[in-house]
Protein backbone atom coordinates (compact mmCIF):
# COMPACT_ATOMS: atom_id res chain seq x y z
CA UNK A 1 42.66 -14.43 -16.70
CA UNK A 2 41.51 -12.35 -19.62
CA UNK A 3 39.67 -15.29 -21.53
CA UNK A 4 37.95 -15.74 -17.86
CA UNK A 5 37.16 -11.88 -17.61
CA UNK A 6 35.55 -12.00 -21.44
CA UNK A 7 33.63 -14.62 -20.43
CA UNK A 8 31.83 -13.35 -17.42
CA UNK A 9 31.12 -10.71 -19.42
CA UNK A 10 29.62 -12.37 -22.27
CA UNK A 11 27.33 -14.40 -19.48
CA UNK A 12 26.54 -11.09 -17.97
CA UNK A 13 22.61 -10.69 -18.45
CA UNK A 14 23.04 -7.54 -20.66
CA UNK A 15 19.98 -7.74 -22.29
CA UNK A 16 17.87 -7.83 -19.04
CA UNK A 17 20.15 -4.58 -17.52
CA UNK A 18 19.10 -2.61 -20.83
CA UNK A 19 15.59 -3.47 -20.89
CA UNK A 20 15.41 -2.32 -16.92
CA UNK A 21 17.05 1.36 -18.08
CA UNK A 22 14.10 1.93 -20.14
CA UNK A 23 11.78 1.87 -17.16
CA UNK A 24 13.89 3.41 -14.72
CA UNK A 25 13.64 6.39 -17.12
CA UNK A 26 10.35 6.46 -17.70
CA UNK A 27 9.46 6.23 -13.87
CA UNK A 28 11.59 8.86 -13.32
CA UNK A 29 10.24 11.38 -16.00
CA UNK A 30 6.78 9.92 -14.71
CA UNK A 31 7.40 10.99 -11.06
CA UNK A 32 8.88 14.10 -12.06
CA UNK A 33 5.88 15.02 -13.73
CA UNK A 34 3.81 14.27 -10.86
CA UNK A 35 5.38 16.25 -8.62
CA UNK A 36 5.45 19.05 -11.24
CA UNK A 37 1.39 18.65 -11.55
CA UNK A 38 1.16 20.08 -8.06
CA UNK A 39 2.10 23.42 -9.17
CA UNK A 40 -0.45 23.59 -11.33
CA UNK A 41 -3.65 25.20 -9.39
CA UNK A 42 -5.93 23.17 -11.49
CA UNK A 43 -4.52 19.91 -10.47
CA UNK A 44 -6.30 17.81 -7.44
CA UNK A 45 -3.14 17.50 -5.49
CA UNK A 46 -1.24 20.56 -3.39
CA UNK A 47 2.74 21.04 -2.73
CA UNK A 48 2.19 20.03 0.86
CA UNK A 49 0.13 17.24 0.39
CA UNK A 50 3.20 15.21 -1.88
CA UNK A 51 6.32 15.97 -0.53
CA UNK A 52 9.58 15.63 -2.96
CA UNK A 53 10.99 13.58 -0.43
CA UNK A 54 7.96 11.45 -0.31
CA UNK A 55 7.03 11.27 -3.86
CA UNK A 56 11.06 10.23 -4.70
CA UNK A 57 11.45 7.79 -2.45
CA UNK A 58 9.02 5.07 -3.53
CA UNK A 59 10.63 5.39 -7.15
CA UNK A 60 14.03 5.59 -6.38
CA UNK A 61 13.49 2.72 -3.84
CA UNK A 62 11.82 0.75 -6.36
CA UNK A 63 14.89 0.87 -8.68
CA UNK A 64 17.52 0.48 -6.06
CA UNK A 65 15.16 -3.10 -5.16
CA UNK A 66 15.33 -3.97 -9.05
CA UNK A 67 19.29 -3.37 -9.95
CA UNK A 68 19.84 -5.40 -6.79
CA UNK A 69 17.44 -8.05 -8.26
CA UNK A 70 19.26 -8.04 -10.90
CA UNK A 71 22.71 -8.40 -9.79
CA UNK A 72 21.56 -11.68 -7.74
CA UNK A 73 20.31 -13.18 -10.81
CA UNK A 74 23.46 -12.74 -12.23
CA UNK A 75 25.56 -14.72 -9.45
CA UNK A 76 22.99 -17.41 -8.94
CA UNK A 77 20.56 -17.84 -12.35
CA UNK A 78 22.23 -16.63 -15.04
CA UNK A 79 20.39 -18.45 -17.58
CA UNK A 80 16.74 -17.55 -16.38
CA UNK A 81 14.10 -15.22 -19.20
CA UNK A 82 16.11 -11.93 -19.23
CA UNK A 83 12.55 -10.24 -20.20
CA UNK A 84 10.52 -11.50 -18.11
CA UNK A 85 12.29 -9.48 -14.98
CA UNK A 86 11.34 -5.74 -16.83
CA UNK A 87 8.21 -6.52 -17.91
CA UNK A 88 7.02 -7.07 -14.55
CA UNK A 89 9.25 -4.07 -13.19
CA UNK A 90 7.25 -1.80 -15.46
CA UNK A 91 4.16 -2.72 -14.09
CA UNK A 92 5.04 -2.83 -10.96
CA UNK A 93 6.85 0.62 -11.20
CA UNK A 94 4.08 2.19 -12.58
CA UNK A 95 1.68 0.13 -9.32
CA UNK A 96 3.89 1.84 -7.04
CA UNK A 97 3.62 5.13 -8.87
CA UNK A 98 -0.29 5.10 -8.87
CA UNK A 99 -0.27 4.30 -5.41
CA UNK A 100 2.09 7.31 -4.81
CA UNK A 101 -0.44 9.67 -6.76
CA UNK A 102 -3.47 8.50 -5.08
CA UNK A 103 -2.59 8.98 -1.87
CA UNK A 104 -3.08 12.16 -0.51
CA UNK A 105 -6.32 12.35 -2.57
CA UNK A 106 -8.11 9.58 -1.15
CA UNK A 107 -6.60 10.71 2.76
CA UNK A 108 -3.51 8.15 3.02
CA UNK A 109 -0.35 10.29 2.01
CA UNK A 110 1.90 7.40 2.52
CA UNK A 111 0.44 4.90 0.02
CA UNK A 112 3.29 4.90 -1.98
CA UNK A 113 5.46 4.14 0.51
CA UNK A 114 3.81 1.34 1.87
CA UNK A 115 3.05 -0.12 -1.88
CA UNK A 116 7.09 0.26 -1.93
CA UNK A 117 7.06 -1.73 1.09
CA UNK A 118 5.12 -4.83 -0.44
CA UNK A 119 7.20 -5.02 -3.33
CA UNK A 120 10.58 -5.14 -1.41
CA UNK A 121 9.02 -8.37 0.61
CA UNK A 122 7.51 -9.70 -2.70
CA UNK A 123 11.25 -9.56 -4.35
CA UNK A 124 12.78 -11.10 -1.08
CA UNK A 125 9.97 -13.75 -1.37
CA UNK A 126 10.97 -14.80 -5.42
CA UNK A 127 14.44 -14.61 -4.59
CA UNK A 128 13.76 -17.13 -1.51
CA UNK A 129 11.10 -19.29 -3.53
CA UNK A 130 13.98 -19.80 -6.62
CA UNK A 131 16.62 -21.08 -3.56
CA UNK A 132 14.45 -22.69 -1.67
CA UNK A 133 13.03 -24.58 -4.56
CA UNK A 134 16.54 -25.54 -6.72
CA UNK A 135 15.26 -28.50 -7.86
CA UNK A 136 11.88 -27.46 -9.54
CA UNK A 137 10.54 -31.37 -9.41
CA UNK A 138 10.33 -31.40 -5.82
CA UNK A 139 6.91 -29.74 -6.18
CA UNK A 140 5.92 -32.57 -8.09
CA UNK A 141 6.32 -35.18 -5.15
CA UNK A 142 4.20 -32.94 -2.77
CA UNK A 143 1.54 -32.47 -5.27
CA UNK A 144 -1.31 -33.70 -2.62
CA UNK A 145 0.69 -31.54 0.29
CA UNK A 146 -0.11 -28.29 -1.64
CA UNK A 147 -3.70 -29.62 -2.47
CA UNK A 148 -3.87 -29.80 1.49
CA UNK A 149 -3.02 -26.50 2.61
CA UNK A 150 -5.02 -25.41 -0.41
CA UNK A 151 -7.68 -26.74 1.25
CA UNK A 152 -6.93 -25.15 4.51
CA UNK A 153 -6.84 -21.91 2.92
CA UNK A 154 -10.36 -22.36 1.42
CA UNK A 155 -11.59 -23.67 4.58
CA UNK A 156 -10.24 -20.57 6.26
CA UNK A 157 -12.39 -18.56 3.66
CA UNK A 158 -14.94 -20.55 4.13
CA UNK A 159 -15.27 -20.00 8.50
CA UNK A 160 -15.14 -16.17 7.24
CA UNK A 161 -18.36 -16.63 5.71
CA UNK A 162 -20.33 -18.09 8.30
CA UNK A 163 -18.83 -15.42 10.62
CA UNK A 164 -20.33 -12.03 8.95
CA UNK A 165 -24.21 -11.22 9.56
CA UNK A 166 -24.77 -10.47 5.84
CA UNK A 167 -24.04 -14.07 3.82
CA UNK A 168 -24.89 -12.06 0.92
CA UNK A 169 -22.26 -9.66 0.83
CA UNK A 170 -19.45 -11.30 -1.41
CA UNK A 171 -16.09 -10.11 0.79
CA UNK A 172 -15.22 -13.24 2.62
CA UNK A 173 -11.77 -14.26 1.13
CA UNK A 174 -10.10 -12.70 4.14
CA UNK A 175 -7.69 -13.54 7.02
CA UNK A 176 -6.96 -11.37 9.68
CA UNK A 177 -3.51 -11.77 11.35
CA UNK A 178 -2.57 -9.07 13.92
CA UNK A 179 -3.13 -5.94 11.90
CA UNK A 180 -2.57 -7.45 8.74
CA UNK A 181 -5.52 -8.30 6.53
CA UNK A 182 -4.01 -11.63 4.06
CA UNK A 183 -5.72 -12.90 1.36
CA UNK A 184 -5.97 -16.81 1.47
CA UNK A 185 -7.38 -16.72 -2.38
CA UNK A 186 -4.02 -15.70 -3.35
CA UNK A 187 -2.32 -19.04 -2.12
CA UNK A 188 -5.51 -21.25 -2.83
CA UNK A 189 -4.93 -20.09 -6.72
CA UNK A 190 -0.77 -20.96 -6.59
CA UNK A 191 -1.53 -24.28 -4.56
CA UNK A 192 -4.59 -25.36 -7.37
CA UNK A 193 -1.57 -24.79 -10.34
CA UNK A 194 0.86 -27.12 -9.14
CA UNK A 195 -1.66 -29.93 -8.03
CA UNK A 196 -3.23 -29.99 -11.48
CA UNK A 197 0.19 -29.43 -12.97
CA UNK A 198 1.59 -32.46 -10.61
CA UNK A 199 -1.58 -35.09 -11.19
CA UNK A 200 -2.10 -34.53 -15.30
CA UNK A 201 1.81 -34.81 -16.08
CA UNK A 202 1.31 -38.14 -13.94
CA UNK A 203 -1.81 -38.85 -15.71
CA UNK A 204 -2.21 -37.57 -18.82
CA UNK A 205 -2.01 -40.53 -21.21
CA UNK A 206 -4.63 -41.80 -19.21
CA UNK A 207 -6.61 -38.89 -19.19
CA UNK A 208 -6.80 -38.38 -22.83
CA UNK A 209 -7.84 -41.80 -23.58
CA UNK A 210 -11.23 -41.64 -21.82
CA UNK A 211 -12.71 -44.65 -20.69
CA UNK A 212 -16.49 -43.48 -19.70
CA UNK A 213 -18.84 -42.28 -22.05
CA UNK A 214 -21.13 -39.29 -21.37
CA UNK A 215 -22.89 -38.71 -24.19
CA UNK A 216 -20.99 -37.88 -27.52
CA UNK A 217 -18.43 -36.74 -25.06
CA UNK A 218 -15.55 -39.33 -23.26
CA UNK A 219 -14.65 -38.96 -19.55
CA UNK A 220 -11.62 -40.21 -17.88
CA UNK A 221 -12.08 -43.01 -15.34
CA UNK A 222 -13.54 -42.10 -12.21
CA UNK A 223 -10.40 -43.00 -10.23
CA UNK A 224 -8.85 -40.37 -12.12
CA UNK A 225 -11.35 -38.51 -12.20
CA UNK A 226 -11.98 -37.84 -8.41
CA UNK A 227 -9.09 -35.65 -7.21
CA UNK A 228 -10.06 -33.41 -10.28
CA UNK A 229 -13.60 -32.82 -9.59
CA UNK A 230 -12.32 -32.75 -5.87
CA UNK A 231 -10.29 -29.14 -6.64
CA UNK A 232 -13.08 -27.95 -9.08
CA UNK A 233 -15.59 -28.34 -6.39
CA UNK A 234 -13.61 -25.89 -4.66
CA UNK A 235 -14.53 -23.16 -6.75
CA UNK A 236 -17.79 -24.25 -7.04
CA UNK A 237 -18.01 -23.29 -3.44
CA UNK A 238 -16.72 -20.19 -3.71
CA UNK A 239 -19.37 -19.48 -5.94
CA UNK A 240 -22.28 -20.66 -3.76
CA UNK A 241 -21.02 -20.50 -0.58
CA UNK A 242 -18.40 -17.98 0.20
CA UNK A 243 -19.89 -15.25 -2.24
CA UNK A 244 -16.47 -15.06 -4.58
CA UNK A 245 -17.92 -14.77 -7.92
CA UNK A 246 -14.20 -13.39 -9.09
CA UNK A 247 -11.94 -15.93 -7.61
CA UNK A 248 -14.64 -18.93 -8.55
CA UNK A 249 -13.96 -17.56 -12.44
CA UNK A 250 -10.24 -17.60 -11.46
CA UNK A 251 -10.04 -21.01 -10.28
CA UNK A 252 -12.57 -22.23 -13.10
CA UNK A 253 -10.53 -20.35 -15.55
CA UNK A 254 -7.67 -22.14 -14.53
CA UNK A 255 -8.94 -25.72 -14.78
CA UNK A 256 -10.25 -25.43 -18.11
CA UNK A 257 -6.97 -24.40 -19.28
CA UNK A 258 -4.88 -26.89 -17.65
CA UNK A 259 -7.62 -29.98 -18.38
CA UNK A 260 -7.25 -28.86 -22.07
CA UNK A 261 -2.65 -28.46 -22.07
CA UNK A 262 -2.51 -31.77 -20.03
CA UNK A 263 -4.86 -33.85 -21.98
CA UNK A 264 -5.45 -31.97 -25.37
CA UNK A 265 -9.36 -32.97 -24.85
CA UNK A 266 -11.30 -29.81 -25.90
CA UNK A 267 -14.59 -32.03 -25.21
CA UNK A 268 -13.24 -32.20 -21.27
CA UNK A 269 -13.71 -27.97 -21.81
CA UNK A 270 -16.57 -28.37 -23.57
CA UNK A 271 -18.22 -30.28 -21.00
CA UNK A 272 -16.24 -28.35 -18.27
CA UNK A 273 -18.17 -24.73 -19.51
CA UNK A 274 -21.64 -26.47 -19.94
CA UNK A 275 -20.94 -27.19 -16.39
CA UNK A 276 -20.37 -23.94 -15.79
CA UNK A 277 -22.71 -22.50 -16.99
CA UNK A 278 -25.49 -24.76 -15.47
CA UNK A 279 -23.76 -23.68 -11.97
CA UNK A 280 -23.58 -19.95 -13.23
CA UNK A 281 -27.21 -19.88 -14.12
CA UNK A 282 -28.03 -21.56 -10.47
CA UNK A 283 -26.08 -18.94 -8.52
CA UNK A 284 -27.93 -16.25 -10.61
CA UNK A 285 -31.11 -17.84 -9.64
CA UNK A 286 -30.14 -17.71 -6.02
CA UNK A 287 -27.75 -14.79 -4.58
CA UNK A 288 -28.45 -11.44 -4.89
CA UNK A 289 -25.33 -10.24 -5.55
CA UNK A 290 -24.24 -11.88 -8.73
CA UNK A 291 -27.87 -10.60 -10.11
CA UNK A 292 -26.71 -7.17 -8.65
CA UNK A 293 -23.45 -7.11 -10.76
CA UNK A 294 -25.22 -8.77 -13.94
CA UNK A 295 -27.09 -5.43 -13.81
CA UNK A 296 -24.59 -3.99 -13.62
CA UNK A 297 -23.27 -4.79 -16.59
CA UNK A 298 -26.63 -3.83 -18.48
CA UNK A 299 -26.62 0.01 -17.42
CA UNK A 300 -27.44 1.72 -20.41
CA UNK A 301 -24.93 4.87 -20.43
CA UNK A 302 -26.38 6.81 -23.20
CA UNK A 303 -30.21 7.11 -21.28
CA UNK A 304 -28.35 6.59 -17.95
CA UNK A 305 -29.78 9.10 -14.80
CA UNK A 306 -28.17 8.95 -11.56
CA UNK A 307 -31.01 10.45 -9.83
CA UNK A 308 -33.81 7.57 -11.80
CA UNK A 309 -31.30 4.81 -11.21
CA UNK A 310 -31.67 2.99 -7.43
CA UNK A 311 -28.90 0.48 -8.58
CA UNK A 312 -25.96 3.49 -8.59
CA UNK A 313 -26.96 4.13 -4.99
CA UNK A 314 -26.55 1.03 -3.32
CA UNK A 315 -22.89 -0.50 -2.17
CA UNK A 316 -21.01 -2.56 -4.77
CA UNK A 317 -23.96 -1.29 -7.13
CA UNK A 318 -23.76 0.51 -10.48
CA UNK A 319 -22.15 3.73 -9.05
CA UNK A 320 -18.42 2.32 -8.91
CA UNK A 321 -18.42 1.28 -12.42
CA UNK A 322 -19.97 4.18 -14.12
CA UNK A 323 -17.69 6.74 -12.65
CA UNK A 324 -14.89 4.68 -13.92
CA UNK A 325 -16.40 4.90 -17.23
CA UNK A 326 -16.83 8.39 -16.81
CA UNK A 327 -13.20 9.06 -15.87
CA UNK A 328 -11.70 6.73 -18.72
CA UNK A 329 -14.29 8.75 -20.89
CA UNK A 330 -12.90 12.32 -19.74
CA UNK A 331 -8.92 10.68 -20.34
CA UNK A 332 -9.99 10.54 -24.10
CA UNK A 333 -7.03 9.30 -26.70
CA UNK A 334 -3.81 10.97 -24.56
CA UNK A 335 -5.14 11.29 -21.33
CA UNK A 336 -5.38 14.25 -18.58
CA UNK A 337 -1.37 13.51 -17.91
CA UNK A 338 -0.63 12.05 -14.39
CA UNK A 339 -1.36 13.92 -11.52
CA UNK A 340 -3.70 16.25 -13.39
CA UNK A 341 -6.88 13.75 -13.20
CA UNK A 342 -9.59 13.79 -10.75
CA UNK A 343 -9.85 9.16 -10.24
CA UNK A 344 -10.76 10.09 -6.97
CA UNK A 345 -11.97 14.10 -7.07
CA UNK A 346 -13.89 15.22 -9.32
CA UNK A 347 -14.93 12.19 -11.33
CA UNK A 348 -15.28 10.04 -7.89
CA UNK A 349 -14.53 6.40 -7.98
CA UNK A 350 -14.59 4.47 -5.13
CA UNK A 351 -12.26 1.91 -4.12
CA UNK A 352 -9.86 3.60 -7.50
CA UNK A 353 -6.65 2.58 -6.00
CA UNK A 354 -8.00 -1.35 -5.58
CA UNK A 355 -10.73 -2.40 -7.89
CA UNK A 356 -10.46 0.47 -9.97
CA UNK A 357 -6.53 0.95 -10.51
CA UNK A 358 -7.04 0.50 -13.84
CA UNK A 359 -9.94 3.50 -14.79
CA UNK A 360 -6.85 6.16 -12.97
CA UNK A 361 -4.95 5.04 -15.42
CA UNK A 362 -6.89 5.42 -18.74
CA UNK A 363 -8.07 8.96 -16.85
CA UNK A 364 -4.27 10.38 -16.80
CA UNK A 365 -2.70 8.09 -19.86
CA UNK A 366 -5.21 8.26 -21.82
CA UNK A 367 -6.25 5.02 -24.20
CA UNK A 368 -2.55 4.92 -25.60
CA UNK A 369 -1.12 4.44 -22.06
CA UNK A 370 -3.96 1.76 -21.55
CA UNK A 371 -3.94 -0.45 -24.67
CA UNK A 372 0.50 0.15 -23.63
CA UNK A 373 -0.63 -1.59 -20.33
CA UNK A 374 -2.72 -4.14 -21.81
CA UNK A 375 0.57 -4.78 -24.42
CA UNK A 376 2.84 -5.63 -21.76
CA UNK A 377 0.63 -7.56 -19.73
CA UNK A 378 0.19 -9.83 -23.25
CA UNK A 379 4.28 -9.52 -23.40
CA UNK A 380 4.39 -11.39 -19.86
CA UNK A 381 1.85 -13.96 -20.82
CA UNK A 382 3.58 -14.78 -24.23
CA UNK A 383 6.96 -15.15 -22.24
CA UNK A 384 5.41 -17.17 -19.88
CA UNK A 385 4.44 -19.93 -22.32
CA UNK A 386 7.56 -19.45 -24.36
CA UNK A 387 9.40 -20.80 -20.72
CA UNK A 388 6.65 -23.02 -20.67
CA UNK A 389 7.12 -24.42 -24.22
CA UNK A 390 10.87 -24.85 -23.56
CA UNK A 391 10.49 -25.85 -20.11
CA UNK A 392 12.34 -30.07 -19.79
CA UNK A 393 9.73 -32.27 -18.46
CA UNK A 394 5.65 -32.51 -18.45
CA UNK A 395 5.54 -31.02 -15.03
CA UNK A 396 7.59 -27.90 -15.67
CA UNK A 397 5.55 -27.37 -19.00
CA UNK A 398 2.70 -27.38 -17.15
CA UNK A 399 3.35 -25.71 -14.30
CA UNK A 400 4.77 -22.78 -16.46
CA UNK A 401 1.44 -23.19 -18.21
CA UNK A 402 -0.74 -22.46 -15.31
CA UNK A 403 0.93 -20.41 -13.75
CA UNK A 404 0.87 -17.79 -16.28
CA UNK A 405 -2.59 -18.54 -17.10
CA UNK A 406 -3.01 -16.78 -13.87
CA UNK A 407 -1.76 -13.70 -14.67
CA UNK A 408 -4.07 -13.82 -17.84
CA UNK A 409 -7.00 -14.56 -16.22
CA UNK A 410 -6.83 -12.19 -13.66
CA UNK A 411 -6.28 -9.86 -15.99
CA UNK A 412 -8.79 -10.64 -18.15
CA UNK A 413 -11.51 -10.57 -15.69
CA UNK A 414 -10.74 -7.31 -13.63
CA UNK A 415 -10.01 -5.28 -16.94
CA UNK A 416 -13.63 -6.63 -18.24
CA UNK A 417 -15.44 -5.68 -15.26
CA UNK A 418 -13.36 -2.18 -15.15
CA UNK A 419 -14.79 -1.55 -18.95
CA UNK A 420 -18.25 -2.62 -17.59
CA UNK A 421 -17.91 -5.88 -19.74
CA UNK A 422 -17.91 -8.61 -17.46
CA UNK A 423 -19.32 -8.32 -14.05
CA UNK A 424 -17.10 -6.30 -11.87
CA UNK A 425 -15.19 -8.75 -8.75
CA UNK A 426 -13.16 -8.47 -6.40
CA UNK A 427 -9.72 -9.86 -8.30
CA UNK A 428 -6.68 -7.69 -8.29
CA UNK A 429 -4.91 -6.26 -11.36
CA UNK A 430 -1.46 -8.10 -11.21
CA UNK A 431 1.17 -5.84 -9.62
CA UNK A 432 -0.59 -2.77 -9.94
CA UNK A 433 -3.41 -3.00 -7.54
CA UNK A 434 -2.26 -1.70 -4.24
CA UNK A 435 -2.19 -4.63 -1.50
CA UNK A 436 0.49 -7.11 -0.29
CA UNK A 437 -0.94 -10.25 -0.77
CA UNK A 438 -1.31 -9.83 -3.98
CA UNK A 439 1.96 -8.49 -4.55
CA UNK A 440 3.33 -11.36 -3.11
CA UNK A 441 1.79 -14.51 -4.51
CA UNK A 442 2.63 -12.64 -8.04
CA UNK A 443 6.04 -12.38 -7.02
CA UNK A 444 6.44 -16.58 -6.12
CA UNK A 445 4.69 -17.31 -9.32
CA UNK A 446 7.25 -14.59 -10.93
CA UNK A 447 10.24 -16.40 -8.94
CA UNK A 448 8.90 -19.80 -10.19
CA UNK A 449 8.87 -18.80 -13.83
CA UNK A 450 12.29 -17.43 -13.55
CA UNK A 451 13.52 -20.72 -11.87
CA UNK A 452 11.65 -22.81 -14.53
CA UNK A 453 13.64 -20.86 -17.42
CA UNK A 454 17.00 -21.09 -15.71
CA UNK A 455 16.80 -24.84 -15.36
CA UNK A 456 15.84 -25.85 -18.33
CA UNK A 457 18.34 -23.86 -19.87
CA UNK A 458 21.27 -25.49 -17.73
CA UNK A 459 19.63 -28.94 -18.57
CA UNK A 460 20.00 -28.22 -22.49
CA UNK A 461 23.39 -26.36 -22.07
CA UNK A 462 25.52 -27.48 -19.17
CA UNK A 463 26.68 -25.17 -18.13
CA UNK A 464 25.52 -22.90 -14.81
């Protein structure tokens, strides 16, 4: 009985329980100062307008949903990444904590609250995507099913479009279900992973032969070819059609990355981004809104004048991203310290606790809280393809792949266009963007990672 005791104890996931203490502390001490701010008469927010009771709650809801996360994974996948779990908790925590801050300054004191809300059904949703899905291969058979009701989502993005008066406005990836708003992008993006995953573990050898010359470059046969060019069309599409220049990137993003871990072919990216750039040039030529955000990008901010500069004043013009700027500007090296910002007072951005997330945080952490954000975002990615590198078949590997390559992606392209790099879109900054639909398409691709890890491990070792 005692050797059975030790040994429950030794499979106990110990290192994932420490790793979550460190972030229950810190959101904690983090919501503890933001309810301290509002004594300060300087700071944007007032005593009434944050409750305790409703600036605790999200936070100590949030950690109560976590420790029971945990204690699941210990009766039913003890072998799954025991980092992978707190690296996402942080980010979430500190999604959740934004959310609670912003609130009563942009007129919704419950934000917090209901950003608690998401992340309670996104948790229920991993923990019913890893049972559901026991056997990880079964994806594998149904590769052409989840093409399909990609499809359907894009299709349903696509009747959007024709449905608004303005086909150049670019804010079409949108369902409407009772008085929920869904994204269908954010299952479109899942459903695109595990096709490509599915078809280039099936046909990789042929793949990267390449029978067809094009060029100096070598194509795979067009039988093989079809269903590829098929998916990428889609994001063509979204491009020319449904006005997505964020999610096209996404999706485009995502090919080139699987087309180059399923076939080790870098000519298939080269000619992939010549492609896309030939497109990308096209769609310049021809909507108004991807020339809009292009000039965006080339705001000078040292000559910059509001009053001289049309651009700031029209919507989804210049004015969202230079008032980001502004605010990550005024956060300097420490930051303001949370709650004592202005993201959406004084320095006014619009849409901060969406597009923007990201500029309220460099505001009140300051550059060391944001290049700490930016760390652990890099932590989940290399974790991801250290379950995909150990992962026990093709299909896993690349599935693992993929789906991380989401999360980098995304990030990559909503941080850019926060920092007035890149164009700014529409994508949302994994688990810290307020919303639900992110939240819970990042919480399946989180439950499939998990499930990935915990399989392979019982394949190697035996033992459940």
């Amino acid at each position: 009985m005692a050797q059975r005791s030790a040994g429950v104890l030794r499979r106990y996931r110990w290192t994932e329980l420490w790793l979550l203490i460190l972030p229950f502390v810190l959101f904690l001490l983090a919501m503890t100062q933001l309810l301290l701010s509002n004594l300060d008469p300087t700071s944007s927010l007032k005593i009434n307008n944050l409750p305790i009771g409703q600036g605790l709650t999200p936070i100590v809801g949030l950690i109560a949903a976590l420790l029971g996360f945990h204690v699941v994974m210990n009766i039913f996948f003890r072998k799954a990444d025991q980092f992978l779990l707190p690296l996402v908790g942080v980010l979430t925590g500190l999604g959740v904590i934004m959310s609670t801050r912003l609130g009563p300054d942009i007129g919704i004191p419950g934000l917090g609250n209901r950003q608690l809300t998401w992340v309670f059904i996104g948790l229920v949703i991993c923990l019913g995507t890893m049972f559901a899905l026991r056997n990880i291969n079964w994806l594998a058979r149904y590769k052409y099913t989840a093409a399909l009701f990609g499809v359907v989502m894009f299709c349903t993005t696509l009747v959007n479009t024709f449905k608004v008066k303005d086909l150049n406005s670019p804010t079409h990836d949108q369902l409407n279900i009772g008085p929920f708003n869904f994204q269908p992008s954010e299952l479109l993006k899942i459903c695109i992973v595990i096709f490509f995953a599915a078809y280039l573990s099936e046909n990789r050898e042929i793949l990267a032969e390449g029978s067809l010359k094009f060029g100096p470059f070598r194509l795979p046969p067009l039988r093989q070819l079809g269903p590829i060019l098929m998916m990428l069309g889609i994001g063509l599409l979204l491009f020319l059609v449904v006005r997505e220049l964020g999610l096209a990137l996404l999706i485009y993003g995502i090919f080139l990355c699987m087309i180059y871990l399923g076939t080790s072919k870098i000519s298939y990216v080269v000619t992939s981004a010549l492609m896309a750039v030939v497109f990308g040039f096209i769609g310049y030529l021809l909507l108004g809104y991807v020339k809009q955000r292009f000039a965006v990008v080339g705001i000078d901010m040292v000559n910059w004048n509001a009053q001289s500069d049309a651009l700031y004043y029209e919507i989804g013009g210049g004015g969202q991203v230079v008032q980001g700027l502004i605010a990550i500007a005024s956060g300097g090296i420490l930051g303001a310290g949370l709650g004592l910002g202005h993201p959406a007072g004084k320095f006014f951005v619009p849409a901060v606790h969406t597009d923007m997330v990201l500029t309220a945080f460099a505001e009140e952490l300051g550059l060391v809280g944001l290049f700490a954000i930016i760390g652990i975002y890099l932590l989940i990615v290399y974790r991801g393809f250290r379950i995909a590198m150990e992962a026990s078949d093709p299909f896993q590997q690349l599935l693992a792949a993929g789906l991380t390559s989401i999360f980098a992606i995304q990030t990559l392209i909503i941080s850019a266009g926060n920092l007035k790099i890149m164009p700014l879109t529409g994508i949302p900054l994994p688990f810290m963007t307020y919303g639900g639909s992110s939240v819970f398409a990042n919480f399946i691709i989180v439950g499939l990672l998990l499930l990935i890890s915990h399989r392979s491990k019982v394949e190697r070792e035996g033992d459940f």
